[in-house]
C-alpha atoms as a PDB file:
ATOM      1  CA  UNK A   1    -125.155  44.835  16.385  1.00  0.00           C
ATOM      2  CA  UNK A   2    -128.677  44.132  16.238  1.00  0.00           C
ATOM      3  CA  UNK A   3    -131.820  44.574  14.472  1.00  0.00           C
ATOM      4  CA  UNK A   4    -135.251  43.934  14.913  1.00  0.00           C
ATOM      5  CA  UNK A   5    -139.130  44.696  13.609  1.00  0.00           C
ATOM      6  CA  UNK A   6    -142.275  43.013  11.899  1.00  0.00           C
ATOM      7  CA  UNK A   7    -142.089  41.491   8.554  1.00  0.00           C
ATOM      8  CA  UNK A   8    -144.710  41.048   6.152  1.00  0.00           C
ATOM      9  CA  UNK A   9    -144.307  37.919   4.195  1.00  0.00           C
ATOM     10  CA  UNK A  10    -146.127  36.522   1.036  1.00  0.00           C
ATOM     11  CA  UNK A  11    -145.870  32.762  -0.664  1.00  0.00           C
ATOM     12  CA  UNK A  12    -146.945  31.685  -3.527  1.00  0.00           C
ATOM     13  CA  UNK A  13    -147.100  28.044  -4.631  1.00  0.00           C
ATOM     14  CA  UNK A  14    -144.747  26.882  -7.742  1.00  0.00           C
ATOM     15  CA  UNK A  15    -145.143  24.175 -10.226  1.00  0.00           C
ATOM     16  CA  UNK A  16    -143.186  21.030  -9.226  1.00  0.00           C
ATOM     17  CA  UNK A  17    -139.689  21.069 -10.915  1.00  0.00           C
ATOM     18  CA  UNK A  18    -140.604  16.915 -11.551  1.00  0.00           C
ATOM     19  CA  UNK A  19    -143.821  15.167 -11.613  1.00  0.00           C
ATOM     20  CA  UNK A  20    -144.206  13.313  -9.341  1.00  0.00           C
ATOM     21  CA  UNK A  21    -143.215  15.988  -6.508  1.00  0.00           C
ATOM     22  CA  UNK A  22    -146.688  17.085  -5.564  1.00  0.00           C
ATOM     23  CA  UNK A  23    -147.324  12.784  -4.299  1.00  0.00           C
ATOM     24  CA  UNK A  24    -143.836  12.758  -2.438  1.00  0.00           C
ATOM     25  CA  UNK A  25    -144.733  15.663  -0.272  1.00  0.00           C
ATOM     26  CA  UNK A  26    -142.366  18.373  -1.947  1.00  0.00           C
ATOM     27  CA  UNK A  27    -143.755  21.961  -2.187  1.00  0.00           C
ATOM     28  CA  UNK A  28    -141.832  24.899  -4.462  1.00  0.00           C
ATOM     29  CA  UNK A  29    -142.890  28.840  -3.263  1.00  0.00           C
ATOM     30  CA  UNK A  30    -141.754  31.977  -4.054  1.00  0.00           C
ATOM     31  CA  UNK A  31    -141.352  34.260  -1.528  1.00  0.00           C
ATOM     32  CA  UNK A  32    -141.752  38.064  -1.094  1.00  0.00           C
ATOM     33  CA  UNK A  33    -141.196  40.069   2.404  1.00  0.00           C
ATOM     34  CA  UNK A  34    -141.362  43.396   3.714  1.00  0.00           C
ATOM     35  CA  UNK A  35    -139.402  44.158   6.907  1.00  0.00           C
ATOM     36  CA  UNK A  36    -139.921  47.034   8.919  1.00  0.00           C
ATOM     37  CA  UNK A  37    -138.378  48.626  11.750  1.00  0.00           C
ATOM     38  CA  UNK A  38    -133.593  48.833  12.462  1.00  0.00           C
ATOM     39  CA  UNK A  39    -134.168  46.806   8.683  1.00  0.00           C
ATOM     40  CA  UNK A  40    -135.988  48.457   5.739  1.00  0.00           C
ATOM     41  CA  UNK A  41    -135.980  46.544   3.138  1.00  0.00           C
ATOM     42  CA  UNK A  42    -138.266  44.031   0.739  1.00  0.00           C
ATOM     43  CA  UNK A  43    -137.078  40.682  -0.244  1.00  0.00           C
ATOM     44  CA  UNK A  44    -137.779  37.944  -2.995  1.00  0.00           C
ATOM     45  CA  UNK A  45    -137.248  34.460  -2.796  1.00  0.00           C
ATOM     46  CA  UNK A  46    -137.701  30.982  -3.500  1.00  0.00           C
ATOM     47  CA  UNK A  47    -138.438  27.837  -1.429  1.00  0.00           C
ATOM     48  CA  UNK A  48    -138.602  23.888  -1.404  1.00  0.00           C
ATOM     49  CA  UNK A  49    -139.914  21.931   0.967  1.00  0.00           C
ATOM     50  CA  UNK A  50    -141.016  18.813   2.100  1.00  0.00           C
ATOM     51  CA  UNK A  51    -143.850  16.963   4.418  1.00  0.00           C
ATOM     52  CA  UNK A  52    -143.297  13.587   5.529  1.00  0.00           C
ATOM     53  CA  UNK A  53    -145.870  10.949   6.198  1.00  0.00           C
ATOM     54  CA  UNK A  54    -145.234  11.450  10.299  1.00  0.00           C
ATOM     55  CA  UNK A  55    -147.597  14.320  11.266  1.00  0.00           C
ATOM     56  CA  UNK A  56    -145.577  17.660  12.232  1.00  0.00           C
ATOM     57  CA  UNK A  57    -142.274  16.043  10.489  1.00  0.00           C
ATOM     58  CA  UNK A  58    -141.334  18.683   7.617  1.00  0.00           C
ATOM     59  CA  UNK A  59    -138.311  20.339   6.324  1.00  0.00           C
ATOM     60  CA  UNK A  60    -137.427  23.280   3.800  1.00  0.00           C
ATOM     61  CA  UNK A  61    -134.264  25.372   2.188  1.00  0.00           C
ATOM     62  CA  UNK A  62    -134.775  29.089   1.020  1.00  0.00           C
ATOM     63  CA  UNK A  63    -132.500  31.654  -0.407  1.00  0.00           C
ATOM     64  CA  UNK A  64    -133.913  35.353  -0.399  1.00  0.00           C
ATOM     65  CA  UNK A  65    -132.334  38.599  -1.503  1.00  0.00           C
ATOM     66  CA  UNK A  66    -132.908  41.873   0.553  1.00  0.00           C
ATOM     67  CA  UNK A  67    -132.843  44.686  -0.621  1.00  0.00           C
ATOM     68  CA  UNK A  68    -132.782  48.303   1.746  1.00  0.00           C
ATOM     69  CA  UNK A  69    -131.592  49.708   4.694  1.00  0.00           C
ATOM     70  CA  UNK A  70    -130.228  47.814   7.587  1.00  0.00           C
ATOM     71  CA  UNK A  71    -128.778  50.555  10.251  1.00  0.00           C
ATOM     72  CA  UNK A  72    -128.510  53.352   8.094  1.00  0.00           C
ATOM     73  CA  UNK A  73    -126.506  51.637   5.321  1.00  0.00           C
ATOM     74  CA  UNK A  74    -127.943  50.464   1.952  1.00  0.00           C
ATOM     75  CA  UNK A  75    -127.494  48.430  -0.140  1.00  0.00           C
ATOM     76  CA  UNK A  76    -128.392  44.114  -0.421  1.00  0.00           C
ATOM     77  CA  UNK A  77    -127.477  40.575   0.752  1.00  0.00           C
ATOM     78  CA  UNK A  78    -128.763  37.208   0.635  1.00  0.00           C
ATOM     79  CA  UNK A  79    -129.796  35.118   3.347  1.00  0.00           C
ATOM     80  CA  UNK A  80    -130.051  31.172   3.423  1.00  0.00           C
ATOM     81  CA  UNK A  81    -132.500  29.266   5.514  1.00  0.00           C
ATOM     82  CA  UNK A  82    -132.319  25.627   6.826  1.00  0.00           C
ATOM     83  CA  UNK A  83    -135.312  24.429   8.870  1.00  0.00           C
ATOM     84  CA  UNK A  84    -136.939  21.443  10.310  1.00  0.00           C
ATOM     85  CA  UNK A  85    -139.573  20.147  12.188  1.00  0.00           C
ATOM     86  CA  UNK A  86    -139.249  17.012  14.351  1.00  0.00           C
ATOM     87  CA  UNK A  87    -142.830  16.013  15.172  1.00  0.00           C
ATOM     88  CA  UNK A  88    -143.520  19.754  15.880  1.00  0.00           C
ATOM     89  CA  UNK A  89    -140.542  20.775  17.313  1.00  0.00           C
ATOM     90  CA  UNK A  90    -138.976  23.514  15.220  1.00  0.00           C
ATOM     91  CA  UNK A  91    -135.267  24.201  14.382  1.00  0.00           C
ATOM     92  CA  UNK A  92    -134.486  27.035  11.871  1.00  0.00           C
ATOM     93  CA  UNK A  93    -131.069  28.316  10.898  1.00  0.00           C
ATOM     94  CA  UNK A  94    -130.735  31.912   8.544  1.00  0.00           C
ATOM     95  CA  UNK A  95    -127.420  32.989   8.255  1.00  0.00           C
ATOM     96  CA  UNK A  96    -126.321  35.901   5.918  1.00  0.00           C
ATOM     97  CA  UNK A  97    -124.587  34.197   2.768  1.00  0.00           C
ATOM     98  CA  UNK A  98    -121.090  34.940   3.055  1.00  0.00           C
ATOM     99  CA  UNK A  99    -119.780  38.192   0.885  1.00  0.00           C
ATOM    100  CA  UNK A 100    -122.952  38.748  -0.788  1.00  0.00           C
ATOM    101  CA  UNK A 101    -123.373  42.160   0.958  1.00  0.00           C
ATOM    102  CA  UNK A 102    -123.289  44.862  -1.791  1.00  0.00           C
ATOM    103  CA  UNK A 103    -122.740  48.558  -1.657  1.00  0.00           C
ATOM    104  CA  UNK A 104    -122.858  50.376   1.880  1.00  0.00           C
ATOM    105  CA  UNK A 105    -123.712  46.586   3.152  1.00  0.00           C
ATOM    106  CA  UNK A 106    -120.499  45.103   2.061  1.00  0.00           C
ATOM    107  CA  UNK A 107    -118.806  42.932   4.638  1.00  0.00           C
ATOM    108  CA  UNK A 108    -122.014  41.865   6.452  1.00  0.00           C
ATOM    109  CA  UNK A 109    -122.347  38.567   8.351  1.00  0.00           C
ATOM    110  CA  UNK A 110    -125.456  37.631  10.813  1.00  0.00           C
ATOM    111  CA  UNK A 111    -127.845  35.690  11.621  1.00  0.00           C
ATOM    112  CA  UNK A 112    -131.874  36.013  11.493  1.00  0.00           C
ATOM    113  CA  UNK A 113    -134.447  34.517  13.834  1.00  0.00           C
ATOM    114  CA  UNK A 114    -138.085  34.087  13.056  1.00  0.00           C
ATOM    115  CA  UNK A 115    -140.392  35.510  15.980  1.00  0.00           C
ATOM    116  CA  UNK A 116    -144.314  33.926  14.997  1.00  0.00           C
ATOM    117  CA  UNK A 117    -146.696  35.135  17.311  1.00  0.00           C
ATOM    118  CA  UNK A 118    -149.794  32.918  18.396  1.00  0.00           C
ATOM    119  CA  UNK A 119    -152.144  35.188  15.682  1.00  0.00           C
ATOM    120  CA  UNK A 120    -149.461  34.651  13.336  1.00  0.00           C
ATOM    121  CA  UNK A 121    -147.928  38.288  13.300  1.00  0.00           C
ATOM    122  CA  UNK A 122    -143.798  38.054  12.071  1.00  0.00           C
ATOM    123  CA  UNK A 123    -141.006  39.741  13.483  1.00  0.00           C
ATOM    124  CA  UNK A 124    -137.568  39.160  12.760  1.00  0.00           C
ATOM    125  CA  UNK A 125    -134.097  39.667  15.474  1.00  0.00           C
ATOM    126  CA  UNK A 126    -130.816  40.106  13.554  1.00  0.00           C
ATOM    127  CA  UNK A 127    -127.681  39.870  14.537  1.00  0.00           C
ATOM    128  CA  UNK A 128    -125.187  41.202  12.692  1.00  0.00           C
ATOM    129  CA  UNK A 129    -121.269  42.666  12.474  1.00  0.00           C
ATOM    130  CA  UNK A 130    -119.387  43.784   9.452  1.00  0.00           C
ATOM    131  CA  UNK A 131    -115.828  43.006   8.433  1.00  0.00           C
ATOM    132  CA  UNK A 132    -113.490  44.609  10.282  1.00  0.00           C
ATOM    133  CA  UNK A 133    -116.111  45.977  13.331  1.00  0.00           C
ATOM    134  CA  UNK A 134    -116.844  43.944  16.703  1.00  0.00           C
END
């Protein structure tokens, strides 16, 4: 199955976990979304990342929980993200965590892409399946 819409998306800058974080070119954020659209939900967050000293080299790990309706069900699940950039070339992997669907969105697994548009507008396209359904 699939999903898609616009998503709203806030981030707000954290105090470093260590102190010397800020000089080695790690960020914390939290995170807060609202999707739109096949998912209605709102999401919270948190972030790390990290800039290196090559320009456009980056990376950063998130773990959000979502909370709505996806299809007509309700309920929440987690998703975990995994992105780079390789002297601006962007890879970014967000996959459902595994069992962490609750209530009518038990069994979920998919995956999320990012759409950014030039005037930085987000959308999101999910795929998705639950247990036991092709």
């Amino acid at each position: 199955m699939n999903a898609k819409g616009p998503f709203e998306v806030k981030l707000v800058p954290q105090k470093a976990d260590h102190p010397h974080a800020e000089a080695s070119g790690h960020g914390r954020m939290s995170m807060a979304k609202e999707f739109h659209g096949d998912l209605e939900a709102t999401s919270h967050g948190e972030m790390l990342s990290v800039m290196t000293d090559t320009k456009g080299s980056a990376g950063y790990v998130a773990i959000e929980k979502v909370t709505g309706s996806l299809g007509g069900r309700t309920g929440s699940f987690v998703l975990q993200h995994s992105g780079t950039m390789n002297r601006g070339a962007p890879h970014l992997a967000i996959a459902v965590v595994p069992d962490s669907g609750t209530d009518d969105l038990a069994g979920l697994s998919g995956s999320v892409k990012i759409v950014i548009t030039p005037d930085g507008k987000h959308s999101y396209e999910m795929e998705y399946a639950f247990a036991g359904t092709n």
